[in-house]
N, C-alpha and C. Protein backbone atom coordinates (compact mmCIF):
# COMPACT_ATOMS: atom_id res chain seq x y z
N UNK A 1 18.31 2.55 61.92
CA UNK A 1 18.69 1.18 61.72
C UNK A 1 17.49 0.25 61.96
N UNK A 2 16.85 0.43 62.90
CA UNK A 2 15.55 -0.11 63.19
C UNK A 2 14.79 -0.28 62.09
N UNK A 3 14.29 1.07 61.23
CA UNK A 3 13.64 0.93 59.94
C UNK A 3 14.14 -0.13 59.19
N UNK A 4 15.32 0.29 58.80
CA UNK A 4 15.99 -1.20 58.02
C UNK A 4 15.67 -2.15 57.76
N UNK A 5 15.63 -2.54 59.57
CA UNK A 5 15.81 -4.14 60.33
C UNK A 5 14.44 -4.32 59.67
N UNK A 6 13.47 -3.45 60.34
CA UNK A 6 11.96 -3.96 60.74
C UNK A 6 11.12 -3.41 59.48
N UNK A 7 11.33 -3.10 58.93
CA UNK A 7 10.34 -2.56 57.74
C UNK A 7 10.26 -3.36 56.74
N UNK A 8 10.83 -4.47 56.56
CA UNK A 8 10.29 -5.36 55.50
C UNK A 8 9.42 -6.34 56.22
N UNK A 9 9.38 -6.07 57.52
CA UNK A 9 8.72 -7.39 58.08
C UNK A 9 7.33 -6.45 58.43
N UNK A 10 7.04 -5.31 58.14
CA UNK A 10 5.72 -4.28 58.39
C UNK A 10 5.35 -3.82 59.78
N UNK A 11 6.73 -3.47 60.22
CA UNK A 11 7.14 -2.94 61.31
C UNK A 11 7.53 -1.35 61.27
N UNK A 12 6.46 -0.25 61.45
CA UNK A 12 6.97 1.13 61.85
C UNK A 12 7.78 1.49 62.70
N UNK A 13 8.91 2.55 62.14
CA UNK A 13 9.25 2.93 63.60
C UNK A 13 9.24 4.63 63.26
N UNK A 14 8.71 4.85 64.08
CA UNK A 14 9.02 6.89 64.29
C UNK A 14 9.78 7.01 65.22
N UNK A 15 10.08 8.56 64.80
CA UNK A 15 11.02 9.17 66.17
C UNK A 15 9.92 10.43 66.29
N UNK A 16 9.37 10.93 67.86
CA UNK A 16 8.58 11.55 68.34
C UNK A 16 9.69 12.84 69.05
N UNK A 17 9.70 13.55 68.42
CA UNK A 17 11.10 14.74 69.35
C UNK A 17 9.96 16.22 69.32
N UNK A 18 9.91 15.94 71.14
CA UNK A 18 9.03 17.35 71.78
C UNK A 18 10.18 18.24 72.33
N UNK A 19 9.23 19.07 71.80
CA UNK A 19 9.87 20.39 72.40
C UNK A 19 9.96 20.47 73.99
N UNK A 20 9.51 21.76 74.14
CA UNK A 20 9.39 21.94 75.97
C UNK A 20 8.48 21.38 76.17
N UNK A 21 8.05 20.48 77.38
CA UNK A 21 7.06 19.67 77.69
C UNK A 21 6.79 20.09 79.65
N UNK A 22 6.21 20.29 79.62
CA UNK A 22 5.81 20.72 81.60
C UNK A 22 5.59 20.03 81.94
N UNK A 23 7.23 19.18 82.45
CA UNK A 23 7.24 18.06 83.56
C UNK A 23 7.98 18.65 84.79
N UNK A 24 7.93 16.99 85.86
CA UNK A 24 8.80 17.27 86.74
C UNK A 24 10.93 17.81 86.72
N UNK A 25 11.11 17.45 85.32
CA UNK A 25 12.24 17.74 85.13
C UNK A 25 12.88 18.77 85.91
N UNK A 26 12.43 20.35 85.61
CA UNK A 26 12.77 20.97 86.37
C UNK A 26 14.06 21.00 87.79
N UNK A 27 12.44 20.13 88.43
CA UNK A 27 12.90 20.04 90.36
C UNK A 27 13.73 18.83 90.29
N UNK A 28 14.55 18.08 89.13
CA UNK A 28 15.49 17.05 89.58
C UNK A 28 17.19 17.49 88.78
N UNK A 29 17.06 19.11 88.57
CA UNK A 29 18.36 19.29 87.64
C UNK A 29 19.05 20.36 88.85
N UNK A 30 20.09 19.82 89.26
CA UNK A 30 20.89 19.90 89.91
C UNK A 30 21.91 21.68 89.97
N UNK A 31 21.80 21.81 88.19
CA UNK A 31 22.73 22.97 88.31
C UNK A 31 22.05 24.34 88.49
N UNK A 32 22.12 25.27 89.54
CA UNK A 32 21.00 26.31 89.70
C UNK A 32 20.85 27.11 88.36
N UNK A 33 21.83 27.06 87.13
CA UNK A 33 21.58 28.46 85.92
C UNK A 33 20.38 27.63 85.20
N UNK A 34 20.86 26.19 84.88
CA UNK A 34 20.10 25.81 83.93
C UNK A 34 18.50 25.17 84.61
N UNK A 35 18.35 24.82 86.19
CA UNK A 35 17.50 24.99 86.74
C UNK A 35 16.12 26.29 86.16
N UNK A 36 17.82 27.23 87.03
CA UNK A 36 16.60 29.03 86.59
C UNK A 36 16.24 28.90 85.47
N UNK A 37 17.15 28.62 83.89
CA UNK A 37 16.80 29.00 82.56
C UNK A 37 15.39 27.86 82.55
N UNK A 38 15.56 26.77 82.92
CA UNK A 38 14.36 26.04 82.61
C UNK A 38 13.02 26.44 83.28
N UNK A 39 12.70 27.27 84.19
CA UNK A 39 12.13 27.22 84.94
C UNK A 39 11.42 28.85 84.16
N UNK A 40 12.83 29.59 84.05
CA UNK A 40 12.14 30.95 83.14
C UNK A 40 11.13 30.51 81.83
N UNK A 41 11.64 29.79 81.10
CA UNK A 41 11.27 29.00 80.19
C UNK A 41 9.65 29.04 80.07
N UNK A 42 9.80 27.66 81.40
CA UNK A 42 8.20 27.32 81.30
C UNK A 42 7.28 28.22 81.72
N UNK A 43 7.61 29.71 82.21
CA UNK A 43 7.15 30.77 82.86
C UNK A 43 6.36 31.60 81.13
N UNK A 44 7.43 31.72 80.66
CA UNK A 44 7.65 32.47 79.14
C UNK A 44 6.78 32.30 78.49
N UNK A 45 6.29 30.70 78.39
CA UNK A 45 5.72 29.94 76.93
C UNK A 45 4.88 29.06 77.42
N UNK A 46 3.53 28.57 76.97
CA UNK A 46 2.84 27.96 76.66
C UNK A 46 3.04 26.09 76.54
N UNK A 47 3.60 25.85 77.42
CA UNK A 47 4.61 24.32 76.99
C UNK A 47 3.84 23.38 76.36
N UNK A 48 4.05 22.38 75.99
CA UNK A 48 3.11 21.06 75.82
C UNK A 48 2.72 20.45 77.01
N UNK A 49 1.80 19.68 76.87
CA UNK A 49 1.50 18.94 78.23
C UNK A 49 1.73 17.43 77.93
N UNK A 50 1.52 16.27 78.56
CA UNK A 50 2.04 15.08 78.37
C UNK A 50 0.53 14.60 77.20
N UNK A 51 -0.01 15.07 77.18
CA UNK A 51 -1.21 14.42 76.37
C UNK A 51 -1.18 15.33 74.69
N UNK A 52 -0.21 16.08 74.69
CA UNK A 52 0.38 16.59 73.71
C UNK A 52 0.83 15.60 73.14
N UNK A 53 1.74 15.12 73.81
CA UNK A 53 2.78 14.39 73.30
C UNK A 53 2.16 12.72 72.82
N UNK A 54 1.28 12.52 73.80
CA UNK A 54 0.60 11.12 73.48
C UNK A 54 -0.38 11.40 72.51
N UNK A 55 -1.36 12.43 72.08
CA UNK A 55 -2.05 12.72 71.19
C UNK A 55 -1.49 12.61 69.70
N UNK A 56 0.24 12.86 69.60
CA UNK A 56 1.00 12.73 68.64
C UNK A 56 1.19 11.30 68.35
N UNK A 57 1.51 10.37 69.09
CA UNK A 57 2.00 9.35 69.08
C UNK A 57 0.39 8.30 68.83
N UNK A 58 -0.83 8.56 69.36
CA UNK A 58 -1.28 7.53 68.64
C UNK A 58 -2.02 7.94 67.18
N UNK A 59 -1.62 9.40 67.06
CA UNK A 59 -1.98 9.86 65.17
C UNK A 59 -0.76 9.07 64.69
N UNK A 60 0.35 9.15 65.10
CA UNK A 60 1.44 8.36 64.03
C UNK A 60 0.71 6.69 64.24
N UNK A 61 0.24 6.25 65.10
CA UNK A 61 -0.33 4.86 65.19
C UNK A 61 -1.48 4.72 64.60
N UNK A 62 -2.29 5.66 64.08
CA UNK A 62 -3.54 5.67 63.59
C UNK A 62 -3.21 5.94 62.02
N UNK A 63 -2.16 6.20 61.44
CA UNK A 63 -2.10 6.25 59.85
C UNK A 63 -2.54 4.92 59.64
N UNK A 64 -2.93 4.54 57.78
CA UNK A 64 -2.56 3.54 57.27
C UNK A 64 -1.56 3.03 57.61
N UNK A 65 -1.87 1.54 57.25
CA UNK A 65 -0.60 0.76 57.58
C UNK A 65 0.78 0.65 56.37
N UNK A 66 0.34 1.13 55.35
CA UNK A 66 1.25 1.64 54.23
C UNK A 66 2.06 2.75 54.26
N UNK A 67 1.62 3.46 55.62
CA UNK A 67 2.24 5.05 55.63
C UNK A 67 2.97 5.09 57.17
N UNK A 68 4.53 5.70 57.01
CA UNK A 68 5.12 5.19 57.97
C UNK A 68 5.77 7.19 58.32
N UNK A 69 5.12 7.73 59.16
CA UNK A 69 5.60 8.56 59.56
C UNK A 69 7.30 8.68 60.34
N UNK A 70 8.01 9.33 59.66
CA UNK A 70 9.05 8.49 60.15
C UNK A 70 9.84 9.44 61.57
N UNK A 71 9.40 11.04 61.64
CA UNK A 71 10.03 11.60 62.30
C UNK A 71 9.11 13.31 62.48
N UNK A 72 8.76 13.42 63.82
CA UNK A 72 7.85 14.21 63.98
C UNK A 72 8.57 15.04 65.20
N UNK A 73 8.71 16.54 64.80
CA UNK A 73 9.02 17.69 65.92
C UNK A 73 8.05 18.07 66.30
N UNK A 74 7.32 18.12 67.89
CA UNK A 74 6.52 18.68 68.01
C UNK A 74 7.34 20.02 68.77
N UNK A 75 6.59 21.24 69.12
CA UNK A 75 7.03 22.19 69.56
C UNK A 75 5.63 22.66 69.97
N UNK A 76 6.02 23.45 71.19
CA UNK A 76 5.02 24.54 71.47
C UNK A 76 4.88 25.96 70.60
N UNK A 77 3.55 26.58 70.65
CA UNK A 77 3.64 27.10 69.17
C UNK A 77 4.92 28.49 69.37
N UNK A 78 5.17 29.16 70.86
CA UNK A 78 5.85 30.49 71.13
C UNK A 78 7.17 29.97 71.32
N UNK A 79 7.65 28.00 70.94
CA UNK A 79 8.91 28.04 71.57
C UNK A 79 9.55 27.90 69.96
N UNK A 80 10.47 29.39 69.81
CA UNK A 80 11.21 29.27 68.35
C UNK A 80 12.20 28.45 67.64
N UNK A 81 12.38 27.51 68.81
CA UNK A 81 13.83 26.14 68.19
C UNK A 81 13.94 25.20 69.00
């Protein structure tokens, strides 16, 4: 809806959707399975790091201003979905 609103006035908007990312998340989730599963997780695979994620976000800010990236999955390369 945003696009909508803001794109005639030359206003981008993306959506940035990371995969597993190696934060504090972990140590603030309450339920011990999905704790363990997250925790196996980041053990498993290679995660992104936060400069992953910002490295993405100022390439979508660095296109032309004619080119509006509109929706970017990042993933780590061993995490399959």
């Amino acid at each position: 809806m945003l696009r909508t609103e803001l794109g005639a006035k030359g206003v981008r908007v993306a959506t940035v959707e990371p995969g597993m990312v190696d934060t504090e998340l972990p140590d603030h989730v309450t339920d011990p399975d999905a704790s363990r599963l997250m925790a196996d997780l980041l053990q498993q695979i290679d995660c992104l790091r936060s400069a992953d994620v910002a490295e993405t976000v100022a390439f979508i800010a660095s296109v032309p201003k004619h080119v509006n990236l509109t929706e970017i999955t990042v993933l780590p390369t061993a995490q399959p979905i």
